[in-house]
C-alpha atoms as a PDB file:
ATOM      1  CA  UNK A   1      12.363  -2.287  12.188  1.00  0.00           C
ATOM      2  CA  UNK A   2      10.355  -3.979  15.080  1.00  0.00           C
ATOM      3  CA  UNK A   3       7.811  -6.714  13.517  1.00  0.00           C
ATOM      4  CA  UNK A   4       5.004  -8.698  15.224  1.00  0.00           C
ATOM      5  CA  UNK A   5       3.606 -12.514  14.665  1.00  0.00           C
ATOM      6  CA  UNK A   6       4.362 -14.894  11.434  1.00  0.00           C
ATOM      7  CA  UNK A   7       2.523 -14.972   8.454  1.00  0.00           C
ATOM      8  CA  UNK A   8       2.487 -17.085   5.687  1.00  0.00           C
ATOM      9  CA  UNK A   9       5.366 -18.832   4.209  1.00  0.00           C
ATOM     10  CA  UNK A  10       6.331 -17.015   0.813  1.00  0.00           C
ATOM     11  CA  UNK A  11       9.370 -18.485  -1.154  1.00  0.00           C
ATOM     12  CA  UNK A  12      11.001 -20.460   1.898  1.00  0.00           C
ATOM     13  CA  UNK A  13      10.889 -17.353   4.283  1.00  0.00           C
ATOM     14  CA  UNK A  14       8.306 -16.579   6.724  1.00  0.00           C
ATOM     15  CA  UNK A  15       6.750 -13.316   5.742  1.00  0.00           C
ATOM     16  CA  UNK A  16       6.442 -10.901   8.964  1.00  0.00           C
ATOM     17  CA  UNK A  17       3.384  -8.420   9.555  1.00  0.00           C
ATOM     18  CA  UNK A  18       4.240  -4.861  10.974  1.00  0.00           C
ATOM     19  CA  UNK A  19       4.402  -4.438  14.702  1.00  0.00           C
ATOM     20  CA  UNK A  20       1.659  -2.018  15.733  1.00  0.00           C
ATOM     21  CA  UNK A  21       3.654   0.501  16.711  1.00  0.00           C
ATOM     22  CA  UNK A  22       5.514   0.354  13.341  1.00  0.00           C
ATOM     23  CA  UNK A  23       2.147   1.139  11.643  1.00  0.00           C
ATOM     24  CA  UNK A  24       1.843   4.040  13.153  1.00  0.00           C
ATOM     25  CA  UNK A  25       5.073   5.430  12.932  1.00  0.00           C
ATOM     26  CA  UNK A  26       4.064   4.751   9.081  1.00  0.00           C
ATOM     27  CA  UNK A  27       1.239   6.524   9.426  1.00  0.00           C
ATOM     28  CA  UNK A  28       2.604   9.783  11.293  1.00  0.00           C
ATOM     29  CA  UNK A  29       5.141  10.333   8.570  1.00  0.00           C
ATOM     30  CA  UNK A  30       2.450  10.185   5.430  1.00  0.00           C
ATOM     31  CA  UNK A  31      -0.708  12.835   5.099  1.00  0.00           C
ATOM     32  CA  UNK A  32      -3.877  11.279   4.005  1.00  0.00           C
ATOM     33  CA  UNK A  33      -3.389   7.423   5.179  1.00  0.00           C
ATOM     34  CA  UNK A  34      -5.251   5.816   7.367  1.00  0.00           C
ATOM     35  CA  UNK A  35      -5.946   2.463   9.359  1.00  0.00           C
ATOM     36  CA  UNK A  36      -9.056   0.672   8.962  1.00  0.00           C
ATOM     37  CA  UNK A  37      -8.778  -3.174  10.325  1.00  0.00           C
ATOM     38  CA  UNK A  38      -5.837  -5.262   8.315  1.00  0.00           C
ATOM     39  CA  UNK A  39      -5.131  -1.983   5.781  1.00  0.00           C
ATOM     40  CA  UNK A  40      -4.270   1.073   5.588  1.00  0.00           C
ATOM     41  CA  UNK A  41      -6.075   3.698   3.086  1.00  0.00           C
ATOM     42  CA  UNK A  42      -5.950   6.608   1.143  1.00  0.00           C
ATOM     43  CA  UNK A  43      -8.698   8.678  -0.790  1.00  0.00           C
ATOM     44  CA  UNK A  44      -7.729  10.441  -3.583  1.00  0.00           C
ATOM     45  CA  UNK A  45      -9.953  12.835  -5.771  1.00  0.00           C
ATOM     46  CA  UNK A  46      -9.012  13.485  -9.380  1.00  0.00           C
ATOM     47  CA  UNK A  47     -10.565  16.325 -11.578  1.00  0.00           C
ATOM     48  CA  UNK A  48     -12.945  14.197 -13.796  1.00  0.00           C
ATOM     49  CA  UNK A  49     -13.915  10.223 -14.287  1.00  0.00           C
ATOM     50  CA  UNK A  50     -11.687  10.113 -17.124  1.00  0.00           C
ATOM     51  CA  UNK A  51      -8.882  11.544 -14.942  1.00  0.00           C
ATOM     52  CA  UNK A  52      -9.312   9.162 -11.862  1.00  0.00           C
ATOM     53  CA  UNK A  53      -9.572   6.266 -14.340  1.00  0.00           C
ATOM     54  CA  UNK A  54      -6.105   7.101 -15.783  1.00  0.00           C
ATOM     55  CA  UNK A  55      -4.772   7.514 -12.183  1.00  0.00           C
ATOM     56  CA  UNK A  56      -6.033   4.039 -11.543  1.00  0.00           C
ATOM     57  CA  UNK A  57      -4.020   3.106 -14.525  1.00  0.00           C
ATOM     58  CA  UNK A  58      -0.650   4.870 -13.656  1.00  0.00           C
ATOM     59  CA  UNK A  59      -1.264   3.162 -10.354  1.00  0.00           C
ATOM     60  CA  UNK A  60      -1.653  -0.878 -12.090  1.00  0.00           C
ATOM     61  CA  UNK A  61       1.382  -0.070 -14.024  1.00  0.00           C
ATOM     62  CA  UNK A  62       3.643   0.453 -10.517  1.00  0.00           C
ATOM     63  CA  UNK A  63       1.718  -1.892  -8.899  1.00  0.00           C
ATOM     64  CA  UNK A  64       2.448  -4.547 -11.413  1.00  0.00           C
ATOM     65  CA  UNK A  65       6.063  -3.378 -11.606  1.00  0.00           C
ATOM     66  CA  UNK A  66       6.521  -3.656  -7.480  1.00  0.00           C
ATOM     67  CA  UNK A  67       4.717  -7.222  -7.338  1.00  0.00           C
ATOM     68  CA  UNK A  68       1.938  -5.683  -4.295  1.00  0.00           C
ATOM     69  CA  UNK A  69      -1.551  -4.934  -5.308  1.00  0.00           C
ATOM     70  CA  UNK A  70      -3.424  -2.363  -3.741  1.00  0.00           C
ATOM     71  CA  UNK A  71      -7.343  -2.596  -3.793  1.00  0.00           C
ATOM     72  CA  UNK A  72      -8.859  -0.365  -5.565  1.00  0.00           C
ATOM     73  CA  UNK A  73     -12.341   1.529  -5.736  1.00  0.00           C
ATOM     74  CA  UNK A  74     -13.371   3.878  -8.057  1.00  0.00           C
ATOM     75  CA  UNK A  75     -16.109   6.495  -7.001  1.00  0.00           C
ATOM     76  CA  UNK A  76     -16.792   8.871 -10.040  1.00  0.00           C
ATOM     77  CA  UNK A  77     -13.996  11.204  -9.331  1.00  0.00           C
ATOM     78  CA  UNK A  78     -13.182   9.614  -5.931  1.00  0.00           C
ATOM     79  CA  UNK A  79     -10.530   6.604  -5.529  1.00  0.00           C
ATOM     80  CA  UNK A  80      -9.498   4.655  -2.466  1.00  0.00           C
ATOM     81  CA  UNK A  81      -6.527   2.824  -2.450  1.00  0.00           C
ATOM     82  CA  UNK A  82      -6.278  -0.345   0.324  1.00  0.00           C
ATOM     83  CA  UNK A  83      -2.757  -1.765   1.035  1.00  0.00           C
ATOM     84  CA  UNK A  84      -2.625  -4.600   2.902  1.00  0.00           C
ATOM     85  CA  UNK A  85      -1.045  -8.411   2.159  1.00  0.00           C
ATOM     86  CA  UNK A  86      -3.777 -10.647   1.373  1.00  0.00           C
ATOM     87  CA  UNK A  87      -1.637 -13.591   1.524  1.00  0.00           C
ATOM     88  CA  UNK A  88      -0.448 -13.077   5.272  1.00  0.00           C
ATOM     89  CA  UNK A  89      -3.567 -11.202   6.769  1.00  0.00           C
ATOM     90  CA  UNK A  90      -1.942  -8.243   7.376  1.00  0.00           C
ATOM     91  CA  UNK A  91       0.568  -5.117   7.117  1.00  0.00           C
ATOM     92  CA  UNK A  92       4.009  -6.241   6.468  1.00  0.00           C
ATOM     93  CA  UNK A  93       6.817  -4.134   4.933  1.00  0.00           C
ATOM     94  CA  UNK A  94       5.802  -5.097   1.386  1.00  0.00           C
ATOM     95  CA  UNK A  95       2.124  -3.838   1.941  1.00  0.00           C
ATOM     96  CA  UNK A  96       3.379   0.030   3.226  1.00  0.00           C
ATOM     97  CA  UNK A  97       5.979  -0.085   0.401  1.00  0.00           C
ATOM     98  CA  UNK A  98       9.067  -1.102   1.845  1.00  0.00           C
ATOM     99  CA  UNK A  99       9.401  -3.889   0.039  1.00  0.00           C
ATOM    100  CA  UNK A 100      13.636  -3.714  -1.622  1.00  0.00           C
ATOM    101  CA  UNK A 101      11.390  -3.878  -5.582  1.00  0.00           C
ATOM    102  CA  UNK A 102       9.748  -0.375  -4.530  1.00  0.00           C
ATOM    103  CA  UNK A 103      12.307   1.697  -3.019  1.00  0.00           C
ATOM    104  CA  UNK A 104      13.619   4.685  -4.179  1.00  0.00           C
ATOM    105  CA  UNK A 105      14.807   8.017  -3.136  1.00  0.00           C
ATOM    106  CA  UNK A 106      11.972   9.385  -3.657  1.00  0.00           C
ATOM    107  CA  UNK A 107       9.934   6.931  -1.821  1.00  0.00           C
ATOM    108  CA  UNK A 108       7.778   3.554  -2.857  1.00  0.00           C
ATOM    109  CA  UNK A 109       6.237   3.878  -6.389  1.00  0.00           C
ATOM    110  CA  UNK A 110       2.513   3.078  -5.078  1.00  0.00           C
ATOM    111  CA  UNK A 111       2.913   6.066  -2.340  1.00  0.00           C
ATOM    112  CA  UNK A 112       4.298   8.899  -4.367  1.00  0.00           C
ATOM    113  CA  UNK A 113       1.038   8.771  -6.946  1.00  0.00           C
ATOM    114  CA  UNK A 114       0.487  12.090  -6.939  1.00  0.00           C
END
Protein backbone atom coordinates (compact mmCIF):
# COMPACT_ATOMS: atom_id res chain seq x y z
CA UNK A 1 0.00 0.00 0.00
CA UNK A 2 1.60 3.27 -1.43
CA UNK A 3 1.48 6.16 1.40
CA UNK A 4 2.30 9.90 1.10
CA UNK A 5 4.03 12.54 3.72
CA UNK A 6 4.52 11.97 7.73
CA UNK A 7 2.19 12.74 10.23
CA UNK A 8 2.32 12.87 13.71
CA UNK A 9 4.29 10.70 15.92
CA UNK A 10 1.83 8.14 17.70
CA UNK A 11 3.46 5.57 20.16
CA UNK A 12 7.18 5.87 18.76
CA UNK A 13 6.08 5.34 15.04
CA UNK A 14 5.42 7.94 12.58
CA UNK A 15 1.83 7.63 11.54
CA UNK A 16 1.53 7.80 7.52
CA UNK A 17 -1.49 9.56 5.62
CA UNK A 18 -2.89 7.73 2.44
CA UNK A 19 -1.28 8.48 -0.88
CA UNK A 20 -3.89 10.12 -3.10
CA UNK A 21 -4.18 7.63 -5.33
CA UNK A 22 -4.78 5.12 -2.46
CA UNK A 23 -7.88 7.21 -1.52
CA UNK A 24 -9.35 6.69 -4.41
CA UNK A 25 -8.81 3.26 -5.00
CA UNK A 26 -10.72 3.31 -1.44
CA UNK A 27 -13.25 5.10 -2.74
CA UNK A 28 -13.95 3.09 -6.12
CA UNK A 29 -14.39 -0.10 -4.18
CA UNK A 30 -17.18 1.39 -1.51
CA UNK A 31 -20.83 2.90 -2.75
CA UNK A 32 -21.87 5.97 -0.97
CA UNK A 33 -18.31 7.51 0.24
CA UNK A 34 -17.04 10.41 -0.66
CA UNK A 35 -14.04 12.98 -0.41
CA UNK A 36 -14.54 16.30 0.93
CA UNK A 37 -11.00 18.06 1.98
CA UNK A 38 -9.01 15.83 4.83
CA UNK A 39 -12.22 13.12 5.06
CA UNK A 40 -14.05 11.04 3.49
CA UNK A 41 -18.05 10.79 4.07
CA UNK A 42 -21.00 8.90 4.02
CA UNK A 43 -24.81 9.85 4.44
CA UNK A 44 -26.93 7.48 5.75
CA UNK A 45 -30.83 7.77 6.19
CA UNK A 46 -32.58 5.66 8.80
CA UNK A 47 -36.46 5.18 9.00
CA UNK A 48 -37.24 7.49 12.03
CA UNK A 49 -35.15 9.85 14.68
CA UNK A 50 -35.33 7.17 17.09
CA UNK A 51 -33.85 4.78 14.48
CA UNK A 52 -30.88 7.02 13.29
CA UNK A 53 -30.16 7.76 16.97
CA UNK A 54 -29.70 4.01 17.70
CA UNK A 55 -27.56 3.71 14.50
CA UNK A 56 -25.42 6.44 15.94
CA UNK A 57 -25.20 4.24 18.93
CA UNK A 58 -24.31 0.85 17.22
CA UNK A 59 -21.80 3.03 15.47
CA UNK A 60 -19.98 4.57 19.18
CA UNK A 61 -19.96 1.06 20.33
CA UNK A 62 -17.47 -0.10 17.15
CA UNK A 63 -15.99 3.00 17.13
CA UNK A 64 -14.96 2.77 20.71
CA UNK A 65 -14.05 -0.89 20.22
CA UNK A 66 -11.61 0.00 16.97
CA UNK A 67 -9.92 3.10 18.87
CA UNK A 68 -10.93 5.71 15.48
CA UNK A 69 -13.73 8.12 15.88
CA UNK A 70 -15.74 9.10 13.13
CA UNK A 71 -17.59 12.56 13.30
CA UNK A 72 -20.81 12.42 13.49
CA UNK A 73 -24.00 14.58 12.55
CA UNK A 74 -27.32 13.82 13.13
CA UNK A 75 -30.05 15.39 10.77
CA UNK A 76 -33.57 14.11 11.93
CA UNK A 77 -33.46 10.93 10.04
CA UNK A 78 -30.26 11.86 8.13
CA UNK A 79 -26.58 10.95 9.51
CA UNK A 80 -23.18 11.75 8.09
CA UNK A 81 -20.36 9.97 9.13
CA UNK A 82 -16.63 11.87 8.63
CA UNK A 83 -13.49 9.63 8.86
CA UNK A 84 -10.50 11.24 8.92
CA UNK A 85 -7.36 11.27 11.70
CA UNK A 86 -7.54 14.34 13.60
CA UNK A 87 -4.29 13.77 15.15
CA UNK A 88 -2.22 13.60 11.77
CA UNK A 89 -4.40 15.92 9.47
CA UNK A 90 -5.38 13.46 7.30
CA UNK A 91 -6.45 9.91 5.75
CA UNK A 92 -4.23 7.23 6.93
CA UNK A 93 -5.05 3.49 7.01
CA UNK A 94 -6.61 3.75 10.48
CA UNK A 95 -9.10 6.56 9.30
CA UNK A 96 -10.58 4.22 6.05
CA UNK A 97 -10.56 1.22 8.45
CA UNK A 98 -7.57 -0.60 7.85
CA UNK A 99 -6.30 -0.24 10.92
CA UNK A 100 -5.09 -4.43 12.20
CA UNK A 101 -8.05 -3.56 15.55
CA UNK A 102 -10.86 -3.31 12.70
CA UNK A 103 -10.29 -5.96 10.28
CA UNK A 104 -12.31 -8.67 9.55
CA UNK A 105 -13.57 -10.80 6.81
CA UNK A 106 -16.23 -9.07 6.46
CA UNK A 107 -14.62 -5.77 6.33
CA UNK A 108 -13.83 -2.79 9.09
CA UNK A 109 -16.56 -2.60 11.81
CA UNK A 110 -17.24 1.32 11.17
CA UNK A 111 -17.82 0.50 7.23
CA UNK A 112 -20.12 -2.46 7.30
CA UNK A 113 -22.95 -0.33 9.49
CA UNK A 114 -25.58 -1.25 7.60
Amino acid sequence: VAEAKNGAEKGGSVTKLLAEAVIEQWLRARSGWEREGDEIRKRFERGSFAAAIAFVVRIAFLAEAAEHHPDLDIRWRTITVALTSHDVGGLTASATGRHPVSRSSRGPPLLRVP
